[in-house]
C-alpha atoms as a PDB file:
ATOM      1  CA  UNK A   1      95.196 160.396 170.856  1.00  0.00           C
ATOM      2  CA  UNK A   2      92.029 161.571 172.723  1.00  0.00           C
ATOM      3  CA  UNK A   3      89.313 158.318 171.665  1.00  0.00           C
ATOM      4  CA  UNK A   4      86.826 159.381 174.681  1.00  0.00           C
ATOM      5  CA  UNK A   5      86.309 163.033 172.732  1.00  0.00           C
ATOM      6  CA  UNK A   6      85.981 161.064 168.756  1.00  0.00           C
ATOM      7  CA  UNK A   7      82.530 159.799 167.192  1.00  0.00           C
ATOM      8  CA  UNK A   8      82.625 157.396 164.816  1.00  0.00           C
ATOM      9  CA  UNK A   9      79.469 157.562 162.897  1.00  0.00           C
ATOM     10  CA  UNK A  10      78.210 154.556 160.695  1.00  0.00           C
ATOM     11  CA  UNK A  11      75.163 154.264 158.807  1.00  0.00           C
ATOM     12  CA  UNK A  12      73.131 151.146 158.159  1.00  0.00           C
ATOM     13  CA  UNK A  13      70.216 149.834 156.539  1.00  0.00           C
ATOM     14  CA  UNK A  14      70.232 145.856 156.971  1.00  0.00           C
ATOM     15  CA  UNK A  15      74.010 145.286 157.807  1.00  0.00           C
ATOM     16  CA  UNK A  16      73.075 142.859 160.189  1.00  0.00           C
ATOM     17  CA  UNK A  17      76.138 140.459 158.847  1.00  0.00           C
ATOM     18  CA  UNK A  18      78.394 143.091 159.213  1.00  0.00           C
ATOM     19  CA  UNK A  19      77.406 145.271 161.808  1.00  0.00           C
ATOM     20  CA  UNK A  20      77.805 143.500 165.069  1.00  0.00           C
ATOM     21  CA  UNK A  21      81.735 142.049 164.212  1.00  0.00           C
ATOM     22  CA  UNK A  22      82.448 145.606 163.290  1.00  0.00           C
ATOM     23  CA  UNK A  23      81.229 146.976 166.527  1.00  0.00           C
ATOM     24  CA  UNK A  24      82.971 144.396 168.566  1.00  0.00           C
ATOM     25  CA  UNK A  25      86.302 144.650 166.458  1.00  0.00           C
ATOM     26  CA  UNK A  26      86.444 148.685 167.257  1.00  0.00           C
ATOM     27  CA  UNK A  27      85.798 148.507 170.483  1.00  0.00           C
ATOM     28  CA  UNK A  28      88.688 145.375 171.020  1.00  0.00           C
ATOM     29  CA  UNK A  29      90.841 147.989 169.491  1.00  0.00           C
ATOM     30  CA  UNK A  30      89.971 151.376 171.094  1.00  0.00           C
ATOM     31  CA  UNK A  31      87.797 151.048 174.109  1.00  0.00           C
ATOM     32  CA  UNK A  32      87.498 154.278 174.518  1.00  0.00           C
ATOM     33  CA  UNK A  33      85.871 155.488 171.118  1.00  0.00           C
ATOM     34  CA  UNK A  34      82.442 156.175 170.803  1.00  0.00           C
ATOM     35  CA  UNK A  35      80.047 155.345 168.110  1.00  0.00           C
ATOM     36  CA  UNK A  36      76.900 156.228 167.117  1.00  0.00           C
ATOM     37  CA  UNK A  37      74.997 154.028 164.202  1.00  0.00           C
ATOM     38  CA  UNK A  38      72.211 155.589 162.439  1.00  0.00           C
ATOM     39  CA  UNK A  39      70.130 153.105 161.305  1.00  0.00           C
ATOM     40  CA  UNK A  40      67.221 153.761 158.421  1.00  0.00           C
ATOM     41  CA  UNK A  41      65.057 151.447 159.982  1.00  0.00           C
ATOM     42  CA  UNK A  42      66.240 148.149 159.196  1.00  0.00           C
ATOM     43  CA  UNK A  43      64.232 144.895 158.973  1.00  0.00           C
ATOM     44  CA  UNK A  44      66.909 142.639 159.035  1.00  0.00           C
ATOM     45  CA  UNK A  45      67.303 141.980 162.659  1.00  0.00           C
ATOM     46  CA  UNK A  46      70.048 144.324 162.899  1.00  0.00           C
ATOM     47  CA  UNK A  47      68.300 146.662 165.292  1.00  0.00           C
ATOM     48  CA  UNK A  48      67.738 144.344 167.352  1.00  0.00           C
ATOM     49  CA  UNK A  49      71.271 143.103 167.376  1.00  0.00           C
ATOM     50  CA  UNK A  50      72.811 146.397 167.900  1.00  0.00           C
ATOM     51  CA  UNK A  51      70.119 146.898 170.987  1.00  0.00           C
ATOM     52  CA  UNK A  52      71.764 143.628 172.333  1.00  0.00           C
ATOM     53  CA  UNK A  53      75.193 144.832 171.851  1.00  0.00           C
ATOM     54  CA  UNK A  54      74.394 147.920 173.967  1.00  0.00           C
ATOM     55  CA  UNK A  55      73.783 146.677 177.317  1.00  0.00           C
ATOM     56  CA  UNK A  56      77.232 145.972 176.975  1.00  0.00           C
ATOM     57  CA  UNK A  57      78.492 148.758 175.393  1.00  0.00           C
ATOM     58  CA  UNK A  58      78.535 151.757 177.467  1.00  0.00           C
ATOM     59  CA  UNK A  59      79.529 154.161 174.412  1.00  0.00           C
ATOM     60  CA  UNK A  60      77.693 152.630 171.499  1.00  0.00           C
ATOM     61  CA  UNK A  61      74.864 155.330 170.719  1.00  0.00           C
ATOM     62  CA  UNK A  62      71.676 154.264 168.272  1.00  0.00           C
ATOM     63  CA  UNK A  63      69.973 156.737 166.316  1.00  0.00           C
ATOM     64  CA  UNK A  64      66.810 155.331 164.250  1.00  0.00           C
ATOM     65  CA  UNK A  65      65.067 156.743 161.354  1.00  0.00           C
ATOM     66  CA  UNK A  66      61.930 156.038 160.095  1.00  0.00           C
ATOM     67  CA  UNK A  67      62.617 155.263 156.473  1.00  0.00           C
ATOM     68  CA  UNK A  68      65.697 155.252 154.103  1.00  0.00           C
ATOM     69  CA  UNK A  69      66.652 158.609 152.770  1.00  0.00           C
ATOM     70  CA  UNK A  70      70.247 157.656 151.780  1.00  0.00           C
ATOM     71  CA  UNK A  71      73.707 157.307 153.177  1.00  0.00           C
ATOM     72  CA  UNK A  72      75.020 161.133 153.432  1.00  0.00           C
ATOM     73  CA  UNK A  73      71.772 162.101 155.393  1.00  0.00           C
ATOM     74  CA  UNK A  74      71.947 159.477 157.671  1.00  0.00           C
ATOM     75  CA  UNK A  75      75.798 160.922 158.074  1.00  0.00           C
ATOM     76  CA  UNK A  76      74.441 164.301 158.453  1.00  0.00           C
ATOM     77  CA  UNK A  77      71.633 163.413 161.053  1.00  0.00           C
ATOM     78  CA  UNK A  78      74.457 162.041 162.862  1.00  0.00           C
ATOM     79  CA  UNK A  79      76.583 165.083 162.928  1.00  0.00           C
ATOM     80  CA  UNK A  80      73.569 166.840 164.102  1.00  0.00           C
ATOM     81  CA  UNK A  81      72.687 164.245 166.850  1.00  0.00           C
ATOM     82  CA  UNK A  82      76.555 164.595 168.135  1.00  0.00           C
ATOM     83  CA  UNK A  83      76.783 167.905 167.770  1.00  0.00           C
ATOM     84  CA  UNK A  84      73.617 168.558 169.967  1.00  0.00           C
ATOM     85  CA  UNK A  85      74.483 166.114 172.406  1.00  0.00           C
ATOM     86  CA  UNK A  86      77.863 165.546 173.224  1.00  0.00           C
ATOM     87  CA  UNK A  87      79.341 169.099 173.459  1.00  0.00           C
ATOM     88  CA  UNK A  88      82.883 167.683 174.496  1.00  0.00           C
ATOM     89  CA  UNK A  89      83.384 165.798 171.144  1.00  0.00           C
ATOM     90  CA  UNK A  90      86.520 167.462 168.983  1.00  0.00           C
ATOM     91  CA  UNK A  91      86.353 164.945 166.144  1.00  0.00           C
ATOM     92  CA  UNK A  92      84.024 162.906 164.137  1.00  0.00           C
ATOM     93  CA  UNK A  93      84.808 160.243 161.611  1.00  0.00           C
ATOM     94  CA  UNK A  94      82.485 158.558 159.401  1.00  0.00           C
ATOM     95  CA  UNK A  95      82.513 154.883 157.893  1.00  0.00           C
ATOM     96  CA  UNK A  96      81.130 152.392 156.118  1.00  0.00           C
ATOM     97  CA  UNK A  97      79.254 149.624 158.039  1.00  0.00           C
ATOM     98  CA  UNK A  98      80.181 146.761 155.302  1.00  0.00           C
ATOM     99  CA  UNK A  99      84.151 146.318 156.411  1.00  0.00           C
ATOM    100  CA  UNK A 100      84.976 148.207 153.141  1.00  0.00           C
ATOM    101  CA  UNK A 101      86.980 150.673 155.247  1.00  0.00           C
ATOM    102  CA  UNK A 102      89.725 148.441 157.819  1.00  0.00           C
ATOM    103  CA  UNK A 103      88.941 149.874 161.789  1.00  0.00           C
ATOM    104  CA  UNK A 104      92.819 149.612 162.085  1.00  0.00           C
ATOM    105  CA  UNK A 105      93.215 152.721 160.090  1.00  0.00           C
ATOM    106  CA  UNK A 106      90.981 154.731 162.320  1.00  0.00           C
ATOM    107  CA  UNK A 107      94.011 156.364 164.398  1.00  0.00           C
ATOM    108  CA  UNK A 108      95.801 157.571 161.237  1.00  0.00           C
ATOM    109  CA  UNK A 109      92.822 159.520 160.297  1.00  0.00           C
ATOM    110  CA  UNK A 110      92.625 160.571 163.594  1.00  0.00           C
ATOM    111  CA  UNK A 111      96.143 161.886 163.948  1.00  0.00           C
ATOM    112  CA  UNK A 112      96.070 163.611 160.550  1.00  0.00           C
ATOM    113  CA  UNK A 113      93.004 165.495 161.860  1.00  0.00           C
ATOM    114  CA  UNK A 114      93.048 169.394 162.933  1.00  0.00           C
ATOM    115  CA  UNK A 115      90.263 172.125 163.087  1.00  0.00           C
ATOM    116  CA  UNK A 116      90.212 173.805 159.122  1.00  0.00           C
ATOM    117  CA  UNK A 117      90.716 170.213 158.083  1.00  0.00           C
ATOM    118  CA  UNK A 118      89.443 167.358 156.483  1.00  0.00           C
ATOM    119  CA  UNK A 119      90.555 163.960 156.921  1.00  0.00           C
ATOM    120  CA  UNK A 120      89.906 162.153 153.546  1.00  0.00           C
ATOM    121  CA  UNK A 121      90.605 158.519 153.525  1.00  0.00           C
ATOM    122  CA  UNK A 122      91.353 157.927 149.843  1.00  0.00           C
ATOM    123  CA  UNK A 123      91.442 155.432 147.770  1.00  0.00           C
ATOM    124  CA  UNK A 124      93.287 157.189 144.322  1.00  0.00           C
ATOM    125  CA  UNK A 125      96.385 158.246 146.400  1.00  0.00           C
ATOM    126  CA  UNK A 126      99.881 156.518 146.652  1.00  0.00           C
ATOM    127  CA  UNK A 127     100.169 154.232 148.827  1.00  0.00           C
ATOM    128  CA  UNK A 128      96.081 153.053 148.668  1.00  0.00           C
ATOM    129  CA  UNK A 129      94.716 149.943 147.804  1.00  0.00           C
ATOM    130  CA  UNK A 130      91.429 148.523 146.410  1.00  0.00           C
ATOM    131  CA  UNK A 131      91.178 144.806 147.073  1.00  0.00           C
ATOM    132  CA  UNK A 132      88.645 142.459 145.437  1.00  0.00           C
ATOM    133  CA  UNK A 133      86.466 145.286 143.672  1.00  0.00           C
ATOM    134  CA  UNK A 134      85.785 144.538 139.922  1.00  0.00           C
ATOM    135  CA  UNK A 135      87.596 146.485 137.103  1.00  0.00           C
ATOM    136  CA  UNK A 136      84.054 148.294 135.812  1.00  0.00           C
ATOM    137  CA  UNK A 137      83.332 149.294 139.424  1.00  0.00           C
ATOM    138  CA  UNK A 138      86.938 151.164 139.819  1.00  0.00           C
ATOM    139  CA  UNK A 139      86.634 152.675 136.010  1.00  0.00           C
ATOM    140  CA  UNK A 140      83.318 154.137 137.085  1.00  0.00           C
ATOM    141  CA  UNK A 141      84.383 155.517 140.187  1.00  0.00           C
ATOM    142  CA  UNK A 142      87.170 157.329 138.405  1.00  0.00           C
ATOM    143  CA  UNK A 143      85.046 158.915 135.957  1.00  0.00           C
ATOM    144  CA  UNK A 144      82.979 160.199 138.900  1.00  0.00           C
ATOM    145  CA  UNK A 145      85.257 161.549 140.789  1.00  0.00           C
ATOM    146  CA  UNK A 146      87.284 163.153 137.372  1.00  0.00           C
ATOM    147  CA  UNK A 147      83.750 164.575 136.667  1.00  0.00           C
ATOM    148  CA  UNK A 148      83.618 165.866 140.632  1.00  0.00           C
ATOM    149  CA  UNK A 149      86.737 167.350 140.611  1.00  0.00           C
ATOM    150  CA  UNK A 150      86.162 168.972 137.006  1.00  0.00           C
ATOM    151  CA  UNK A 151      83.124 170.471 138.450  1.00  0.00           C
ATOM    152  CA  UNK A 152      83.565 171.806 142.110  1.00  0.00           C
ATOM    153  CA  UNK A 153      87.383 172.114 142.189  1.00  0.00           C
ATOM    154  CA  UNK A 154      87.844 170.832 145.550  1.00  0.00           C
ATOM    155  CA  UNK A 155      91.845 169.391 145.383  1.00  0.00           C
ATOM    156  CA  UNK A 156      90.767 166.247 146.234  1.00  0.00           C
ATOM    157  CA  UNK A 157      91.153 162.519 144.250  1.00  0.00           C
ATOM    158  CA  UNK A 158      88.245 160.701 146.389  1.00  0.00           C
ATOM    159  CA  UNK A 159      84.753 162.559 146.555  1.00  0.00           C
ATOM    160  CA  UNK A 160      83.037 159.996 146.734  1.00  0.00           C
ATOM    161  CA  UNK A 161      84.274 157.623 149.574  1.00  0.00           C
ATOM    162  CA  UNK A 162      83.520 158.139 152.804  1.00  0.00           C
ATOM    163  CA  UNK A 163      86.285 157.173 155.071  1.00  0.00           C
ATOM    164  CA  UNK A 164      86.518 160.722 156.210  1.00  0.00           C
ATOM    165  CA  UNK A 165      87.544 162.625 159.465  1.00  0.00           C
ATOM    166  CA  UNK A 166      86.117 166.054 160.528  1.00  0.00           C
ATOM    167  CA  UNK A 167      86.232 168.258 163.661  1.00  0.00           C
ATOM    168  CA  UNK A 168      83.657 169.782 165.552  1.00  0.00           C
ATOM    169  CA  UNK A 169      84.315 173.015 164.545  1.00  0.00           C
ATOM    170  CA  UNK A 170      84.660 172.782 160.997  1.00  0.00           C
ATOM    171  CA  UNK A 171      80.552 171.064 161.423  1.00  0.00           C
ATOM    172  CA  UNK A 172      79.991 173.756 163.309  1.00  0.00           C
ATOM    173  CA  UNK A 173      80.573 176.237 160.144  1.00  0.00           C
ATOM    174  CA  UNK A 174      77.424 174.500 158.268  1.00  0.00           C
ATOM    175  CA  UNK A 175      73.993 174.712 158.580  1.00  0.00           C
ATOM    176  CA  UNK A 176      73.437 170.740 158.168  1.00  0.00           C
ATOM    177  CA  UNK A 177      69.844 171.306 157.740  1.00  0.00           C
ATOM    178  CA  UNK A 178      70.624 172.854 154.699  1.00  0.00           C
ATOM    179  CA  UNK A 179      72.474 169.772 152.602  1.00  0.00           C
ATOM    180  CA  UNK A 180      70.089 169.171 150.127  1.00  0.00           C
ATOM    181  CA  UNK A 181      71.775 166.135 148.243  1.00  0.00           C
ATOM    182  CA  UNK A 182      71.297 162.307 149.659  1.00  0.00           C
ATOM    183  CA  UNK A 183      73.043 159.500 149.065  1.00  0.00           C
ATOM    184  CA  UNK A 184      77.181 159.328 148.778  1.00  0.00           C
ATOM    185  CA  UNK A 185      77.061 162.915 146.660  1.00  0.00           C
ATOM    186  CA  UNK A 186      76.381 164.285 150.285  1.00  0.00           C
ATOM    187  CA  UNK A 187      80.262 163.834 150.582  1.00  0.00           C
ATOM    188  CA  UNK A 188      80.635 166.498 147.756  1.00  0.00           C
ATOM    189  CA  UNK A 189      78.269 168.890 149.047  1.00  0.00           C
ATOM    190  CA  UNK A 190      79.732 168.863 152.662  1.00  0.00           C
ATOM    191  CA  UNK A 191      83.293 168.996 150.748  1.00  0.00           C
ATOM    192  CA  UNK A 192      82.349 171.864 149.172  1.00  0.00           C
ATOM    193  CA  UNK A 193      80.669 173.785 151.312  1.00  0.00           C
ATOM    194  CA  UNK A 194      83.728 173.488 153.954  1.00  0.00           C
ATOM    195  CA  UNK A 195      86.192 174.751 151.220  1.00  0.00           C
ATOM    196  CA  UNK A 196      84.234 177.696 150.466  1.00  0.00           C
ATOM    197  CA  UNK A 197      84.535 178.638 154.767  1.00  0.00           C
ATOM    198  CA  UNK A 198      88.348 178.286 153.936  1.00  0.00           C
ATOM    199  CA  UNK A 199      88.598 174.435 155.286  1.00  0.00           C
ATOM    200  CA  UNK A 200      91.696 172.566 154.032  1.00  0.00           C
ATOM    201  CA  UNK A 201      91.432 169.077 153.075  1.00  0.00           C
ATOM    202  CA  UNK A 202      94.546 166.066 153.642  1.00  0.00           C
ATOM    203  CA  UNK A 203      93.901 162.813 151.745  1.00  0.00           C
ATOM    204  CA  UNK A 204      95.592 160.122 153.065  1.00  0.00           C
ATOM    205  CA  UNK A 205      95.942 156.674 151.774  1.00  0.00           C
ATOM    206  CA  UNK A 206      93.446 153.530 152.546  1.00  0.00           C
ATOM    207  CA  UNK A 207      92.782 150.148 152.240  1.00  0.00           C
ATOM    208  CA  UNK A 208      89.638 149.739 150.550  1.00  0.00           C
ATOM    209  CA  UNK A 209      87.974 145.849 150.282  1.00  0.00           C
ATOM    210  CA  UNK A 210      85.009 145.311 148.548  1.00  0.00           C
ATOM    211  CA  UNK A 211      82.092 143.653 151.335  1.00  0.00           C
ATOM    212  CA  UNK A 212      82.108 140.150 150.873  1.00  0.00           C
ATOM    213  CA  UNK A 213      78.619 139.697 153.460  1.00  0.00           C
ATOM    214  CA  UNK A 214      75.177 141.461 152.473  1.00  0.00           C
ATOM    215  CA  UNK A 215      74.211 143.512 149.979  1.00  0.00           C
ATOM    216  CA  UNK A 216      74.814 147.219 148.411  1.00  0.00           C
ATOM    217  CA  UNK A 217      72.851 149.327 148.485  1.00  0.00           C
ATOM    218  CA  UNK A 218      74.095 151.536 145.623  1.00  0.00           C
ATOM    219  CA  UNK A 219      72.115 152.257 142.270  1.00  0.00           C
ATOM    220  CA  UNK A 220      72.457 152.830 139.281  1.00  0.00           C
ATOM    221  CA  UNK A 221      69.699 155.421 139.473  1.00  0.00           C
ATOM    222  CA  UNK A 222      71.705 157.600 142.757  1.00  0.00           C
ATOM    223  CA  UNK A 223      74.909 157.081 140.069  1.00  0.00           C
ATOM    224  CA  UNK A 224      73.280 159.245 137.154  1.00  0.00           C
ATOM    225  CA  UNK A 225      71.144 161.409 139.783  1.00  0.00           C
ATOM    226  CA  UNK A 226      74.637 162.382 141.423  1.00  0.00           C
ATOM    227  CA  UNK A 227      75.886 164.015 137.964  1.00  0.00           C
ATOM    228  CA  UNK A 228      73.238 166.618 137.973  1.00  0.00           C
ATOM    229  CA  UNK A 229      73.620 166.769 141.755  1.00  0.00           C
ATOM    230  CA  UNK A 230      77.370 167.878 140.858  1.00  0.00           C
ATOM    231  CA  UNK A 231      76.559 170.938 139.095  1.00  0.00           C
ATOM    232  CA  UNK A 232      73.273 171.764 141.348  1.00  0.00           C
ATOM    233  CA  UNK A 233      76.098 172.034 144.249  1.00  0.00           C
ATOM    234  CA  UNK A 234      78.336 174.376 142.001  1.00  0.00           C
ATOM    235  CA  UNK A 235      75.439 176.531 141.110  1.00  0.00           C
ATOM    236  CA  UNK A 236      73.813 176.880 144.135  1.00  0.00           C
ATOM    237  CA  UNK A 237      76.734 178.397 146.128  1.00  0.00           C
ATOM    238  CA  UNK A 238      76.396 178.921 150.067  1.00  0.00           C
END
């Protein structure tokens, strides 16, 4: 398993309780890695923590923005930062900076990966688990990914977590200036885009925990703008 060609990209916006454990705890496991955080300008202290943790970090790669347009674009200015600047990378994963997805499962998305694939880390498969996230929060995220999969077709269960694995060359096939959608429905759009270039997708299963330190930054307004953002996707194919 080649770690020294894999990206793992993480956004935050004022993780600074999570962020620094979860560095340290990936790189305790696999040296090797490299990870780039995008960070949408955080006021939290968490810059400046992630600064500190690079003078010792050879392979830990910052990439600030100037203010908060949402999870998936952070994600996809990532992919575009890697993709111009480390030509040898084969695979990127992306994660969530809160300790909702467990670093130990890294390597099986890793060794599931292949170019014309997807990696999804799902949470609605056998074998997953959701610990400590209340019953209206997993109802909700069923309906939205029955509505998701109603809508675009992709044969997924999990649009809308993003635990996900994806070579270089299967980027390569978008124009990533082109997502339009922020937020988590930037997992759908990328999704969909990739299946209609005739990329597979493999869901395996995950541990999902709810993030016990800081604060999400989910709303209820993304929520409802994400169900129009669904069938803006499916109408404006690529």
């Amino acid at each position: 398993m080649n770690f020294k060609k894999t990206f793992v990209v993480i956004p935050t916006l004022n993780e600074k309780k999570n962020i620094g454990q979860l560095v340290q705890q990936i790189f305790s496991l696999y040296p090797d890695l490299n990870i780039l955080i995008v960070d949408d300008n955080s006021t939290d202290g968490s810059l400046v923590l992630i600064k500190q943790l690079q003078r010792k970090c050879a392979n830990l790669h910052l990439l600030v923005r100037t203010k908060n347009k949402g999870r998936g674009a952070a994600c996809v200015a990532g992919f575009q930062y890697i993709l111009s600047n480390f030509a040898q990378t084969k695979y990127v994963i992306e994660m969530d900076a809160d300790f909702s997805h467990d670093p130990k499962e890294i390597p099986k998305l890793l060794a599931a990966g292949a170019p014309q694939t997807v990696v999804v880390g799902s949470r609605y498969v056998r074998g997953s688990k959701i610990v400590a996230w209340p019953l209206w929060r997993i109802v909700l995220s069923k309906l939205a990914n029955f509505y998701a999969r109603l809508v675009l077709q992709i044969p997924i269960h999990d649009y809308t977590d993003g635990f996900r694995c994806y070579s270089t060359s299967d980027l390569k096939k978008l124009d990533l200036s082109q997502i339009k959608h922020p937020g988590f429905i930037t997992l759908s759009e990328i999704a969909y885009l990739l299946q209609k270039r005739g990329v597979k997708f493999r869901e395996i299963p995950i541990t999902f925990t709810d993030r016990t330190q800081g604060k999400s930054h989910a709303t209820l307004k993304e929520l409802l703008s994400s169900l129009k953002a669904i069938i803006e996707i499916r109408l404006n194919e690529i």
